[in-house]
Protein backbone atom coordinates (compact mmCIF):
# COMPACT_ATOMS: atom_id res chain seq x y z
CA UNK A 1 56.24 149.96 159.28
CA UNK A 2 59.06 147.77 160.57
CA UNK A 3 61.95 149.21 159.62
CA UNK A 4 64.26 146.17 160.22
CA UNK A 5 62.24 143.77 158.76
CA UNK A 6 62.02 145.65 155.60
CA UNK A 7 65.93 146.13 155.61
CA UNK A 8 66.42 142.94 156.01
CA UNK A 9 63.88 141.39 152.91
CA UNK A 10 65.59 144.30 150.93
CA UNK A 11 68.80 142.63 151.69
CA UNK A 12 67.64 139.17 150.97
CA UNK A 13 67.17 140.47 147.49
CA UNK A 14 70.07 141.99 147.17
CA UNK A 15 72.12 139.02 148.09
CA UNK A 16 69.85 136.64 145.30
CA UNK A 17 71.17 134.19 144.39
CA UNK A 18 74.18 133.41 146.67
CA UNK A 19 75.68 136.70 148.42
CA UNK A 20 79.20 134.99 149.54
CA UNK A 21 81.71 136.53 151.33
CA UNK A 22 85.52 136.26 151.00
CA UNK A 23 87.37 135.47 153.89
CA UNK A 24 91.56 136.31 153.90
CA UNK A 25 93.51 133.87 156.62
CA UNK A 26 96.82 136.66 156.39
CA UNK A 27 94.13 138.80 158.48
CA UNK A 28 92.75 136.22 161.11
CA UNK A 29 89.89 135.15 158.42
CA UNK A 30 88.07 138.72 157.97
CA UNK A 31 85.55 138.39 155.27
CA UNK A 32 84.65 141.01 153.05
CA UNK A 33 81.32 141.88 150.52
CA UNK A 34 81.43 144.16 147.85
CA UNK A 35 78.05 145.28 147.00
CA UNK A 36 77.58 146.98 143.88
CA UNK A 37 74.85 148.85 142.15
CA UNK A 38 74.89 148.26 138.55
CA UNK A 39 71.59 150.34 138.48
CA UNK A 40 72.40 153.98 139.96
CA UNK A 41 69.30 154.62 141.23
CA UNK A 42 69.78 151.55 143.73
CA UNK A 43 72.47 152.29 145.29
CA UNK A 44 71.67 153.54 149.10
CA UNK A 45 72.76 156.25 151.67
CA UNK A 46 74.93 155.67 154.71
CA UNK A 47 72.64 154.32 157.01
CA UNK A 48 70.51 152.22 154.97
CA UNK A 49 74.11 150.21 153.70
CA UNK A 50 75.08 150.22 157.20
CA UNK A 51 71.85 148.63 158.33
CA UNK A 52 72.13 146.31 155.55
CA UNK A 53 75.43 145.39 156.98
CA UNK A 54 74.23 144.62 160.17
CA UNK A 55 70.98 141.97 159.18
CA UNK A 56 73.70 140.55 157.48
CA UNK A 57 76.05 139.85 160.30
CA UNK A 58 78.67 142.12 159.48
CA UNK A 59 79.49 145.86 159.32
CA UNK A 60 80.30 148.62 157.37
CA UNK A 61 83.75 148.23 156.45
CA UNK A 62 86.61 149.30 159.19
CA UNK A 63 90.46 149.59 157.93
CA UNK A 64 92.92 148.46 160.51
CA UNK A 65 96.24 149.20 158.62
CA UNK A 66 97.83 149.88 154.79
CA UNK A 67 97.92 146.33 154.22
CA UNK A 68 94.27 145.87 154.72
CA UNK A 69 93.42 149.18 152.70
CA UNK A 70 95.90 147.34 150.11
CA UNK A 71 93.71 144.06 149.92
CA UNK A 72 90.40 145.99 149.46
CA UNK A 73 92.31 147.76 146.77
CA UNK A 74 92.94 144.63 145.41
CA UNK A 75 89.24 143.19 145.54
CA UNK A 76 88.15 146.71 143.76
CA UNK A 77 90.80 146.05 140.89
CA UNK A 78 89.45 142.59 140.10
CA UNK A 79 86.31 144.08 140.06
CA UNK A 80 86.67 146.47 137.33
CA UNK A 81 88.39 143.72 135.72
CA UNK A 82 85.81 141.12 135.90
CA UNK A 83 84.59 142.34 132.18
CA UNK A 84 81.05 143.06 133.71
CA UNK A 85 80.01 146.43 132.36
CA UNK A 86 80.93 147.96 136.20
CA UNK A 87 82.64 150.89 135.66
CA UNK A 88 82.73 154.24 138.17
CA UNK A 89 80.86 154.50 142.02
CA UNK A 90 82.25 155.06 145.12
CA UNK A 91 81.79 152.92 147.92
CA UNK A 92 80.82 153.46 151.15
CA UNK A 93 82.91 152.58 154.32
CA UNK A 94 81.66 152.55 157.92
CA UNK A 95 83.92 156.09 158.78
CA UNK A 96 82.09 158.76 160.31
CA UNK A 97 81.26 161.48 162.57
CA UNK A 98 78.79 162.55 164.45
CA UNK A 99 77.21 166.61 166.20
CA UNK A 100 77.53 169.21 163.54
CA UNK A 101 78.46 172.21 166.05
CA UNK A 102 82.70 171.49 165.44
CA UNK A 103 81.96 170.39 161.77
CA UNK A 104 84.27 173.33 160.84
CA UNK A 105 86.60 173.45 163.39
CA UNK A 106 90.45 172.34 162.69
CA UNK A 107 89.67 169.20 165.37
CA UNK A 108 87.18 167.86 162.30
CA UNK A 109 89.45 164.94 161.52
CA UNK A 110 89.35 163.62 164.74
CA UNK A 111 85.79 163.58 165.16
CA UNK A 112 85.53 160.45 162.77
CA UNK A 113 84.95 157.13 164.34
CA UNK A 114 84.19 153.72 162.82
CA UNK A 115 80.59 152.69 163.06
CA UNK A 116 81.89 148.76 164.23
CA UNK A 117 83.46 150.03 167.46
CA UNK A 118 86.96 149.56 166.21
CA UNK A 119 89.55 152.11 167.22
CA UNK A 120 91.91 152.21 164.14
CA UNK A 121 93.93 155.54 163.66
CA UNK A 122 94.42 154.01 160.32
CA UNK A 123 93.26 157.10 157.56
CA UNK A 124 93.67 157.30 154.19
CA UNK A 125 92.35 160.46 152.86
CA UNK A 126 92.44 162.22 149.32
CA UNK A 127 93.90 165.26 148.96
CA UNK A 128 92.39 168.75 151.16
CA UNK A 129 90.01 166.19 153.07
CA UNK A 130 87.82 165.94 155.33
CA UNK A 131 85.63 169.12 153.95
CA UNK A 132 83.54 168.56 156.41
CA UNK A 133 80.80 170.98 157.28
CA UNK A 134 77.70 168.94 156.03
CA UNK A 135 79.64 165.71 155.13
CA UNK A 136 79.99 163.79 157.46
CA UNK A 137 80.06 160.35 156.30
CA UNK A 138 83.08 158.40 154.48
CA UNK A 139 83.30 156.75 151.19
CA UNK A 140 86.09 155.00 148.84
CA UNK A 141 87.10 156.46 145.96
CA UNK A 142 86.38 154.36 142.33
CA UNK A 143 86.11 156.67 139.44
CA UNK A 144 88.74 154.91 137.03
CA UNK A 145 87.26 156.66 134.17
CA UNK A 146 87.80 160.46 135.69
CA UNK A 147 90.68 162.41 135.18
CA UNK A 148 92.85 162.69 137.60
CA UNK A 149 92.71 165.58 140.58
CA UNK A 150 95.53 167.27 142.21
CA UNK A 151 95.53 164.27 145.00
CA UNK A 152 96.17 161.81 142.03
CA UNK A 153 92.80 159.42 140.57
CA UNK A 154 89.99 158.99 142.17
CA UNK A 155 90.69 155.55 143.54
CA UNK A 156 90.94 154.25 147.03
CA UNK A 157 91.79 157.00 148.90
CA UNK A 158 88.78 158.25 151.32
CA UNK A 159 86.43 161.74 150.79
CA UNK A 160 83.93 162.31 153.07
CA UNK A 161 80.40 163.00 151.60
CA UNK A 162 76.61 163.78 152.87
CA UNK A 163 75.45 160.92 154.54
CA UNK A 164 72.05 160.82 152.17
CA UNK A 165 74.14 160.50 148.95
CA UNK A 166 73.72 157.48 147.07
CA UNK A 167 76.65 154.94 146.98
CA UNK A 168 77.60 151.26 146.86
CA UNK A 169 79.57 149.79 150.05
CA UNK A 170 81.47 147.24 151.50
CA UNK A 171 80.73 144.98 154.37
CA UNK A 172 83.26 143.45 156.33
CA UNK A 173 82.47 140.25 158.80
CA UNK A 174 84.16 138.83 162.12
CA UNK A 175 86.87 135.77 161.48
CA UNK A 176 84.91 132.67 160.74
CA UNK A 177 86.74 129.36 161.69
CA UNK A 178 85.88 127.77 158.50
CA UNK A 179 86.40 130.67 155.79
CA UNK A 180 84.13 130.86 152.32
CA UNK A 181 84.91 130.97 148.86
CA UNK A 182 83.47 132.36 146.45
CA UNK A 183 82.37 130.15 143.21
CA UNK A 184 82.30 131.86 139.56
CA UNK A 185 79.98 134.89 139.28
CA UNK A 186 77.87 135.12 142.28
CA UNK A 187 75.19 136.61 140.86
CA UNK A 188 72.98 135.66 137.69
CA UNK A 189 72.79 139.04 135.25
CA UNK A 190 69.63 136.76 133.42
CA UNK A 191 67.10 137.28 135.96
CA UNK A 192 65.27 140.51 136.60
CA UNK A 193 64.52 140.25 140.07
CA UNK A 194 68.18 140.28 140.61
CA UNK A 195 68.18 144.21 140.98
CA UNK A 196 70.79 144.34 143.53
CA UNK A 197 74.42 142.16 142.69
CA UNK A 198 76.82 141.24 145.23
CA UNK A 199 80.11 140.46 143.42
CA UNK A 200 82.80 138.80 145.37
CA UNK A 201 86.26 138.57 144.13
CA UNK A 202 89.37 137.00 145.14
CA UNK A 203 93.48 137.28 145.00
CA UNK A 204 95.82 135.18 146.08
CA UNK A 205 98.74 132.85 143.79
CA UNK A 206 96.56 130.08 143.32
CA UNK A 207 93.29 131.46 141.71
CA UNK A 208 95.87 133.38 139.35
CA UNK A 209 97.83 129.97 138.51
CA UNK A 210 94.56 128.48 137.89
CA UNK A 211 93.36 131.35 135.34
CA UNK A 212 97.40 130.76 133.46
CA UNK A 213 97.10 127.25 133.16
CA UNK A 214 93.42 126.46 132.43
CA UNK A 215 93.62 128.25 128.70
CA UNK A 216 96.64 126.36 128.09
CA UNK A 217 95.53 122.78 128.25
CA UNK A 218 94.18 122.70 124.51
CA UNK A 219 97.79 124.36 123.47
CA UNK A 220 99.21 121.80 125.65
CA UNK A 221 97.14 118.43 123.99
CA UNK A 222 98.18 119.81 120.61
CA UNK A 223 101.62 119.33 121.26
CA UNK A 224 100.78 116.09 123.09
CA UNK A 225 99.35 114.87 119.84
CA UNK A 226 102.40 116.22 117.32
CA UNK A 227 104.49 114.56 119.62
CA UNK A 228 102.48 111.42 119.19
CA UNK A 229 102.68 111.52 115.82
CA UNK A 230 106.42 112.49 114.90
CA UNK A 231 107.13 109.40 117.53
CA UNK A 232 104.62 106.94 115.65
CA UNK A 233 106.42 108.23 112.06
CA UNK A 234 109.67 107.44 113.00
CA UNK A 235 108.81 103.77 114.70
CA UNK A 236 106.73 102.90 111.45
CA UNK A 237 110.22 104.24 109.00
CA UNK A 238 112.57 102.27 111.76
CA UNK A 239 110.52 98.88 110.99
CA UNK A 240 110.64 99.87 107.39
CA UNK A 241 114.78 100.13 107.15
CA UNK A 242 114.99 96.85 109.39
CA UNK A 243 112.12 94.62 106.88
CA UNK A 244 114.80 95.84 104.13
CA UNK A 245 118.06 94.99 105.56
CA UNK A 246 117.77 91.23 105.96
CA UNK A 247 117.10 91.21 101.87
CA UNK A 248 119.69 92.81 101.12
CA UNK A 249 122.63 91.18 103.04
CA UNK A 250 121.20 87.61 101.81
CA UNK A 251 121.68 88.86 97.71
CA UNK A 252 125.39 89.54 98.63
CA UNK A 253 125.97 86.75 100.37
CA UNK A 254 124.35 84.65 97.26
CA UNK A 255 126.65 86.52 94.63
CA UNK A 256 130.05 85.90 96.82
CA UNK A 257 128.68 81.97 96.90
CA UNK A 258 128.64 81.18 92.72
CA UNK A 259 132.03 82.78 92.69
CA UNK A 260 133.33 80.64 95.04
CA UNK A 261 131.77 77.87 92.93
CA UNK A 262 132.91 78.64 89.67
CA UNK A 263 136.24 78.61 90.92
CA UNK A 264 136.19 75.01 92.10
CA UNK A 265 135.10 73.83 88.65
């Protein structure tokens, strides 16, 4: 069987219906995919979500610095945010190593390279790893519902893991000169053949200002309207007092008059 092109109508699935990316311009236009398993038993081993990577143009995720590891961070937060049922899985990123004969050697650490060719130092590991010996590939901590470990929660920070355990994992693309956004919920939870949902989320001060001032437009045409209406009050009393005046001054003026008569007489 064709390997590739099987990976690669698997993917097209996954992606259904729109599979967007994210792009960032603070880090030259990088674009990133989260792709998460809602169903355990879909989520796929190291190679498999780095091949998937790969059809899709990209690669398995590669950290450059903190701020970077900060922005997936981020992405990861919204997601457990986003109010749609997703809850704990770790993710995978494109750290690993490769020869098992120094697996438990004290030069383990450095055997770790990034499967996209980059040559970060950048490393963000939990607490007492790399265990190494039989794992040998990387993933991203996000358990927010288990309790903490001596390193802290189990979020962000890196473990390494055998390669044939089944995760979720992020892809992460080359600048694009015209970066895309993402659109509301890039995935549609009502049809079935949607087994596999890519869900792309992004930060930044505007998308936040939007979510603040969109609920506040009927609060704000409710005082628009009281407004309207104290204003239209007060006219409609201000025409009533000046109908009313007039009247009045012309009665005194007609009383002052027969005196003035009678007094002539």
């Amino acid at each position: 069987m064709d390997t590739s092109l099987h990976l690669d109508t698997f993917w097209d699935k996954a992606a259904h219906p729109s599979g967007q990316k994210v792009c960032y311009g603070a880090f030259k236009h990088s674009c990133y995919k989260l792709a998460y398993f809602q169903d355990l038993s879909r989520r796929v081993g190291f190679q498999e979500a780095r091949q998937a990577c790969e059809i899709d143009g990209g690669a398995l995720l590669s950290l450059e610095s903190e701020a970077e590891q900060q922005l997936i961070e981020n992405m990861l937060q919204n997601l457990t945010k986003s109010g749609s049922g997703i809850s704990d899985g770790d993710f995978w990123i494109g750290l690993w190593r490769s020869g098992d004969g120094l697996a438990t050697s004290s030069a383990c650490p450095d055997l770790y390279q990034w499967a996209d060719g980059s040559m970060s130092p950048f490393r963000n590991w939990y607490t007492d790893e790399p265990s190494c010996g039989s794992e040998a590939c990387v993933v991203m901590y996000h358990q927010p519902t288990a309790n903490p470990g001596l390193g802290g929660p189990y979020l962000y920070q890196w473990n390494d893991d055998r390669c044939n355990m089944k995760h979720n994992f992020i892809c992460k693309y080359a600048p694009e000169i015209f970066p895309t956004v993402p659109a509301g919920n890039p995935y549609d939870t009502s049809k079935p053949e949607d087994q596999y949902h890519i869900i792309a989320t992004e930060t930044g001060i505007i998308p936040n200002l939007i979510y603040v001032v969109i609920p506040t437009i009927p609060l704000l045409l409710l005082i628009l309207v009281a407004f309207g209406t104290c204003c239209f009050q007060m006219l409609h009393k201000s025409k009533g007092r000046t109908k009313t005046s007039p009247n009045q001054s012309t009665l005194w003026i007609s009383k002052t008059s027969r005196k003035d008569s009678s007094m002539e007489v």
